[in-house]
N, C-alpha and C. Protein backbone atom coordinates (compact mmCIF):
# COMPACT_ATOMS: atom_id res chain seq x y z
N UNK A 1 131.86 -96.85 47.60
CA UNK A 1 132.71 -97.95 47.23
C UNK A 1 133.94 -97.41 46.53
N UNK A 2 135.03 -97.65 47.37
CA UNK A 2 136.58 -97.25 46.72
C UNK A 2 136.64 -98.03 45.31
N UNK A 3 137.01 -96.74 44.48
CA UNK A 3 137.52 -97.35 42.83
C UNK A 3 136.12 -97.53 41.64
N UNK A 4 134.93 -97.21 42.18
CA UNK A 4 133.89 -96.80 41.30
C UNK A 4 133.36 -95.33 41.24
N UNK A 5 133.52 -95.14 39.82
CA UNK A 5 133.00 -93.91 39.32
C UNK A 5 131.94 -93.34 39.92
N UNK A 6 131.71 -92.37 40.14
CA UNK A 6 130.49 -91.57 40.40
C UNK A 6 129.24 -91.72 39.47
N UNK A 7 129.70 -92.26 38.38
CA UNK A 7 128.75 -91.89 36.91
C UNK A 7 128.53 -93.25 37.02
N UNK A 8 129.39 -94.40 37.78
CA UNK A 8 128.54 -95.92 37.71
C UNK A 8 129.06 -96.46 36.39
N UNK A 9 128.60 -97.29 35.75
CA UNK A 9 129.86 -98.51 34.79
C UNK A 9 128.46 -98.82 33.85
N UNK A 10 128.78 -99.00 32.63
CA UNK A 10 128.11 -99.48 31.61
C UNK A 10 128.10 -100.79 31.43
N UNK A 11 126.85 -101.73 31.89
CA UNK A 11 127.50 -103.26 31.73
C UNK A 11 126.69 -103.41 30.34
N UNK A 12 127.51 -103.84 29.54
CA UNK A 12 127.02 -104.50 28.14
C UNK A 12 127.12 -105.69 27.96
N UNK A 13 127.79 -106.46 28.43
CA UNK A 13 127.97 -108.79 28.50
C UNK A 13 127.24 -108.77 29.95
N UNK A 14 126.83 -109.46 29.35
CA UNK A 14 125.68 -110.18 30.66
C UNK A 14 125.75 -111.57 30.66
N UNK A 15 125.56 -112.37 31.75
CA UNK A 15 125.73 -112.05 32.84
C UNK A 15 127.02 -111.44 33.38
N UNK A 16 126.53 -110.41 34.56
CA UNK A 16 127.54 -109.91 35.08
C UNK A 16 127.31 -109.54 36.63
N UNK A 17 128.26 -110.50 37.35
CA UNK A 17 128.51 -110.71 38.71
C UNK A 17 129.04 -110.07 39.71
N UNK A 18 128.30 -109.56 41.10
CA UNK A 18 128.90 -109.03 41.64
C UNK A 18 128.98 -109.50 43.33
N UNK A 19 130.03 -109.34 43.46
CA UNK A 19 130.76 -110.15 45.16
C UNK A 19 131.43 -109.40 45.77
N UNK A 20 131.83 -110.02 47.02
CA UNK A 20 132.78 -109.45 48.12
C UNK A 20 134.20 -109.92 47.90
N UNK A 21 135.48 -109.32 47.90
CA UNK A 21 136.81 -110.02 47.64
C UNK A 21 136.89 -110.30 48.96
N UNK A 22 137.41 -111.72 48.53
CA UNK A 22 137.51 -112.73 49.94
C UNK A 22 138.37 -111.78 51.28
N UNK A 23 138.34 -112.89 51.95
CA UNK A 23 139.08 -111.88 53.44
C UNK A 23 139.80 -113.05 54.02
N UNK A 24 141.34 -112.49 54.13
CA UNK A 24 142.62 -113.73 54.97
C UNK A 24 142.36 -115.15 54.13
N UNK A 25 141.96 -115.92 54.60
CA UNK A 25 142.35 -117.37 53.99
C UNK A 25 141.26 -118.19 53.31
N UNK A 26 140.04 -117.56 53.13
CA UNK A 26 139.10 -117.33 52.29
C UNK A 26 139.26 -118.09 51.62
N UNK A 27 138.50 -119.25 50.58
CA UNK A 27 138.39 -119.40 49.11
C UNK A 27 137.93 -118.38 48.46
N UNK A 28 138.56 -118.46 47.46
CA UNK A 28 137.90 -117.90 45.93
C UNK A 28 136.36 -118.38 45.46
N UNK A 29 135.74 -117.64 44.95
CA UNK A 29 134.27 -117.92 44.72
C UNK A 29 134.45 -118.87 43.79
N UNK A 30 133.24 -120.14 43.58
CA UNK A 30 133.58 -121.14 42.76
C UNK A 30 132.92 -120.40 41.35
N UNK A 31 132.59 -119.22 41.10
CA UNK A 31 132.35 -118.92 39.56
C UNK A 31 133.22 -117.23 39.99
N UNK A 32 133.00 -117.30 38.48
CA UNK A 32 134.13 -115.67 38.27
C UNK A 32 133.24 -114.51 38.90
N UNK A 33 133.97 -113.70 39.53
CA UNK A 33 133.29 -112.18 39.58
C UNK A 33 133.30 -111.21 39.11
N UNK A 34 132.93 -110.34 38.26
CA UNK A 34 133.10 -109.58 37.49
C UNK A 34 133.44 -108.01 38.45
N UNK A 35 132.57 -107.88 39.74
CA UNK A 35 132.46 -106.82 40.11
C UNK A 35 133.28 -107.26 41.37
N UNK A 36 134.56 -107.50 42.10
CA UNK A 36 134.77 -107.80 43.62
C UNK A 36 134.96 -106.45 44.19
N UNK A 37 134.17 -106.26 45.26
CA UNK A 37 133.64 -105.36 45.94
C UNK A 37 134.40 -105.38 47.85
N UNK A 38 135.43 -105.13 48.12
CA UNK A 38 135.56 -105.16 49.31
C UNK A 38 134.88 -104.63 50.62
N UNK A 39 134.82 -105.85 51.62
CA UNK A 39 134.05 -105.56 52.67
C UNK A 39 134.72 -105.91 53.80
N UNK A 40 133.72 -105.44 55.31
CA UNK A 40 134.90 -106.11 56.54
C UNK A 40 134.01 -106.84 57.38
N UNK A 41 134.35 -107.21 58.30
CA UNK A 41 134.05 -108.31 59.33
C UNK A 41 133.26 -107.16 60.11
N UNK A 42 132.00 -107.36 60.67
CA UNK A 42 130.79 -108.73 60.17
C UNK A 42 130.23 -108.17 58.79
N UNK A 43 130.54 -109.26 57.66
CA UNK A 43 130.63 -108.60 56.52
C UNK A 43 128.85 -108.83 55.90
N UNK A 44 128.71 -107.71 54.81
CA UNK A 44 127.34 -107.79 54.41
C UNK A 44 127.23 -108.46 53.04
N UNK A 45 128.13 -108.42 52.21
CA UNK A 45 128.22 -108.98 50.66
C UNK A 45 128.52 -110.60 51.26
N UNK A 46 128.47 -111.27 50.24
CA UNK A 46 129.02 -112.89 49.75
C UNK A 46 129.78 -112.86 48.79
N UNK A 47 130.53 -113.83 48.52
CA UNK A 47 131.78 -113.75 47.80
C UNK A 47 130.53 -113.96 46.01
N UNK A 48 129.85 -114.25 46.27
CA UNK A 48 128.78 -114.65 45.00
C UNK A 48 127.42 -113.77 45.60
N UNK A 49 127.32 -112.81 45.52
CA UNK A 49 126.20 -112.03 45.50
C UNK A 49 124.83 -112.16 44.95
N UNK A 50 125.06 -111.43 43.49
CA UNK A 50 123.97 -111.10 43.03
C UNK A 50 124.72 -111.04 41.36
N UNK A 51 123.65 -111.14 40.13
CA UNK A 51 124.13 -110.76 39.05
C UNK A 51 123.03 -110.21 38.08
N UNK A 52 123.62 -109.75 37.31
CA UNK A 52 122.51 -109.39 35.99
C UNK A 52 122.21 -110.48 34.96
N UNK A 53 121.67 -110.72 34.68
CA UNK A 53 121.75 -111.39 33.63
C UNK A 53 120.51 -110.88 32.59
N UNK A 54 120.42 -110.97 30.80
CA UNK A 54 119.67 -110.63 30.13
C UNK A 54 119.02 -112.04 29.66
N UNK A 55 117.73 -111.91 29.67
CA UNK A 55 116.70 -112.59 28.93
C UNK A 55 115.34 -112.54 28.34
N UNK A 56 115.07 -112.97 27.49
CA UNK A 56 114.23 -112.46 26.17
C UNK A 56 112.91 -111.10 27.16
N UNK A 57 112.37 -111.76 28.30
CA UNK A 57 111.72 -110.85 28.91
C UNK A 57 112.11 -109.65 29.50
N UNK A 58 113.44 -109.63 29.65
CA UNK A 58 114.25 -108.23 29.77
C UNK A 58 115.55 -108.42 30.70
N UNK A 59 115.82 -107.56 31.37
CA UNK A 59 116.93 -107.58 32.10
C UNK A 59 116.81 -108.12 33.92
N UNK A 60 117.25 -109.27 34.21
CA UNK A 60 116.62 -108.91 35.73
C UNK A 60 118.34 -109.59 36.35
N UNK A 61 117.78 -109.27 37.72
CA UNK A 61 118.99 -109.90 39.02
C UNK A 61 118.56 -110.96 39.95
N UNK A 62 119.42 -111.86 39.43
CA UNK A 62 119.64 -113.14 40.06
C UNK A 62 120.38 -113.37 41.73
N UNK A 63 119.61 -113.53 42.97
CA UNK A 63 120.59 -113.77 43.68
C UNK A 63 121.44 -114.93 43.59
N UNK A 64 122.30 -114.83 43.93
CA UNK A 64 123.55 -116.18 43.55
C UNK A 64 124.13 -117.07 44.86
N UNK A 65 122.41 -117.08 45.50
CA UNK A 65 122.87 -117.83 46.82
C UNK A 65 123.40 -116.94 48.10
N UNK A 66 123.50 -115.92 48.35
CA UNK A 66 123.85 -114.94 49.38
C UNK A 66 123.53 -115.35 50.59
N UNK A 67 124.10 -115.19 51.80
CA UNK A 67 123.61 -115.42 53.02
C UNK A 67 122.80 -114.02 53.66
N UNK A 68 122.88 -112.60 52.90
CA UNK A 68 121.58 -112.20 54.00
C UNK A 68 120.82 -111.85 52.63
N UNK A 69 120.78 -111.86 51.60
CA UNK A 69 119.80 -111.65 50.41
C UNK A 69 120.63 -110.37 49.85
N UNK A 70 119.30 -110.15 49.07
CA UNK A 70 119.18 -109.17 47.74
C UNK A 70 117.98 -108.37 47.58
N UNK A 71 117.87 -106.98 47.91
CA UNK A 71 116.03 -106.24 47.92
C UNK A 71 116.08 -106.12 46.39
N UNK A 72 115.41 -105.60 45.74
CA UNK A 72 115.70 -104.59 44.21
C UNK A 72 114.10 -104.66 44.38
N UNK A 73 114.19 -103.25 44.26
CA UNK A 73 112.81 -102.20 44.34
C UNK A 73 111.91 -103.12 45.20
N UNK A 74 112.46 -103.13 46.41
CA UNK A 74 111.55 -103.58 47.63
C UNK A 74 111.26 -104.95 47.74
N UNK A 75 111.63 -105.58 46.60
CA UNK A 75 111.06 -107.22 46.78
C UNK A 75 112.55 -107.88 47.46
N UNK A 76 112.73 -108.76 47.72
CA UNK A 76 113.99 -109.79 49.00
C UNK A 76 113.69 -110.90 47.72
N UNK A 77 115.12 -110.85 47.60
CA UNK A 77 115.72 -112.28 46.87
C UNK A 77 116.43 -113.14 47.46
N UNK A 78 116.49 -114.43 47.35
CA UNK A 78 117.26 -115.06 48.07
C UNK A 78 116.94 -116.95 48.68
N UNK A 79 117.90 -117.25 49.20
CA UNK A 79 117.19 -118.35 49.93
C UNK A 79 116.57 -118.13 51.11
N UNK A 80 116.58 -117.70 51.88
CA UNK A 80 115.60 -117.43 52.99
C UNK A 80 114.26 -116.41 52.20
N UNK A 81 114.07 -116.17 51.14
CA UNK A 81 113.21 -115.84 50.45
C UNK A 81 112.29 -116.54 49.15
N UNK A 82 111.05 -115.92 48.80
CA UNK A 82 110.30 -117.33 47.69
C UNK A 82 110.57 -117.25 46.46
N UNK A 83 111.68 -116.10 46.59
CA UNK A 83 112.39 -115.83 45.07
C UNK A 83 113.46 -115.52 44.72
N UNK A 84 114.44 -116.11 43.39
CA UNK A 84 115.76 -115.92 43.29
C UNK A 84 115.97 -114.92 42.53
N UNK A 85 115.26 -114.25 41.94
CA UNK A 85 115.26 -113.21 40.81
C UNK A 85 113.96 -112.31 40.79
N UNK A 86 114.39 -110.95 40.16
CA UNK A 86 113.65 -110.51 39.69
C UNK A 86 113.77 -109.49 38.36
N UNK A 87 112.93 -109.26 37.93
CA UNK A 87 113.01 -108.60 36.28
C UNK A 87 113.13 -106.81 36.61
N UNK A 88 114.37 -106.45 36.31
CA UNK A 88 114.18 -105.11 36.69
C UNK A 88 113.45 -104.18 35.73
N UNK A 89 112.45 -102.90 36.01
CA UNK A 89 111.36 -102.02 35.41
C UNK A 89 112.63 -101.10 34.14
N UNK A 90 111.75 -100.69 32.99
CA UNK A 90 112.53 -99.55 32.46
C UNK A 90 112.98 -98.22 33.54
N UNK A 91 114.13 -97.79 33.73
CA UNK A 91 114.39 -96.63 34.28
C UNK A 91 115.24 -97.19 35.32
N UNK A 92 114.89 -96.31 36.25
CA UNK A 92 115.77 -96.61 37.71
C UNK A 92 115.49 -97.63 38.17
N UNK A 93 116.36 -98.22 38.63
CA UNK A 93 115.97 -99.39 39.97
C UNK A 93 116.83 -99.67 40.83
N UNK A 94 116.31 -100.03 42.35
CA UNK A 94 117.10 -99.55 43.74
C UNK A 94 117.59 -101.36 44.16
N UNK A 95 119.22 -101.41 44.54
CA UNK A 95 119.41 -102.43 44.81
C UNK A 95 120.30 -102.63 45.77
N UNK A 96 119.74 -103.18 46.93
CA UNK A 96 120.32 -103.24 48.21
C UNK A 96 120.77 -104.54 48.14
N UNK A 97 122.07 -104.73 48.25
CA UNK A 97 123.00 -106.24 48.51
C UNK A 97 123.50 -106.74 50.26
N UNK A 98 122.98 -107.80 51.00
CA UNK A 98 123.17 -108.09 52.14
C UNK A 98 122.26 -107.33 52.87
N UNK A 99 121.21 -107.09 52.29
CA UNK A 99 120.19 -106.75 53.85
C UNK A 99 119.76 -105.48 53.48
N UNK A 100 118.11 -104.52 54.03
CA UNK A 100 117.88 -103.49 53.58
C UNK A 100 118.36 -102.35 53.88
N UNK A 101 119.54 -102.39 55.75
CA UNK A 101 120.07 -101.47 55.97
C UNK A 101 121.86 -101.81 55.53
N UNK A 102 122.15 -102.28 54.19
CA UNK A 102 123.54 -102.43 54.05
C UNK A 102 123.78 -101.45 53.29
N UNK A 103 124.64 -101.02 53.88
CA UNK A 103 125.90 -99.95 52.87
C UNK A 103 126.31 -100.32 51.39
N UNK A 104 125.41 -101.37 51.14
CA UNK A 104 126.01 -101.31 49.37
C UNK A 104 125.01 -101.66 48.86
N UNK A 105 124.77 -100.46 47.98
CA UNK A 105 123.79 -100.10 47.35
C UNK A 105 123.40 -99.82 45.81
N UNK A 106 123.21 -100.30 45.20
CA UNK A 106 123.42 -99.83 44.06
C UNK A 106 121.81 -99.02 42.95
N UNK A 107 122.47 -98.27 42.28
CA UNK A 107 121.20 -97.71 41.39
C UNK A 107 121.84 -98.44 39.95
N UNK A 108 120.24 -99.33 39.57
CA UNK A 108 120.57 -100.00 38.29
C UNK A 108 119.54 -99.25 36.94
N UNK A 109 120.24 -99.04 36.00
CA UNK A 109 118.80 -97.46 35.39
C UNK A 109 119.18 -98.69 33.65
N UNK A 110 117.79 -99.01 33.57
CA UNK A 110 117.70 -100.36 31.98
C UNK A 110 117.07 -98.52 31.24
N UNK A 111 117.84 -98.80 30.17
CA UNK A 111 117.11 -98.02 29.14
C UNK A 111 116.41 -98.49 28.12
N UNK A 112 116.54 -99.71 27.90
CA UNK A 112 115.99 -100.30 26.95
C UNK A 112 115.12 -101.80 27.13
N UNK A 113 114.30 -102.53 27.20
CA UNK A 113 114.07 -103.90 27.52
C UNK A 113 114.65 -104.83 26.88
């Protein structure tokens, strides 16, 4: 992904959102994005993806309505799925956005609960 660090981004405010920047005549996502992530036609992100959000049981990711989902550590989030979230583990965790063979991928690593 053009314009992200190698070392990956410290998110400290939560919730924090991540999407596709629209394409040609597009709306704007109806909530803010924190992360817009460009993609191309036939595209794999949604303009409203996926987000973090923190709560008392720990840190997890919310899909935000996506049309092909959200994996994180193997489980499918989503509406065509029986779940919108899940609570991510201490340490690493693997997060595939738009499908399990999409190019955007992210490693999410909680150090703390």
């Amino acid at each position: 992904m053009p314009g992200l660090s190698a070392k990956g981004i410290k998110i400290a405010n939560m919730p924090f959102s991540i999407g596709r920047l629209p394409l040609g005549n597009e709306p704007l996502p109806r909530r803010s994005i924190d992360l817009k992530i460009p993609d191309a036609r036939p595209v794999r992100l949604s303009r409203e993806h996926f987000a973090f959000y923190r709560r008392p049981q720990g840190v997890c990711v919310v899909d935000l309505g996506s049309t092909l989902g959200t994996q994180v550590n193997g489980e499918f989030l989503g509406h065509d799925f029986s779940k919108d979230f899940v609570y991510l583990r201490r340490g690493e965790n693997k997060i595939f956005a738009g499908g399990s063979d999409s190019p955007f991928t992210f490693r999410a690593v909680v150090k703390k609960a």
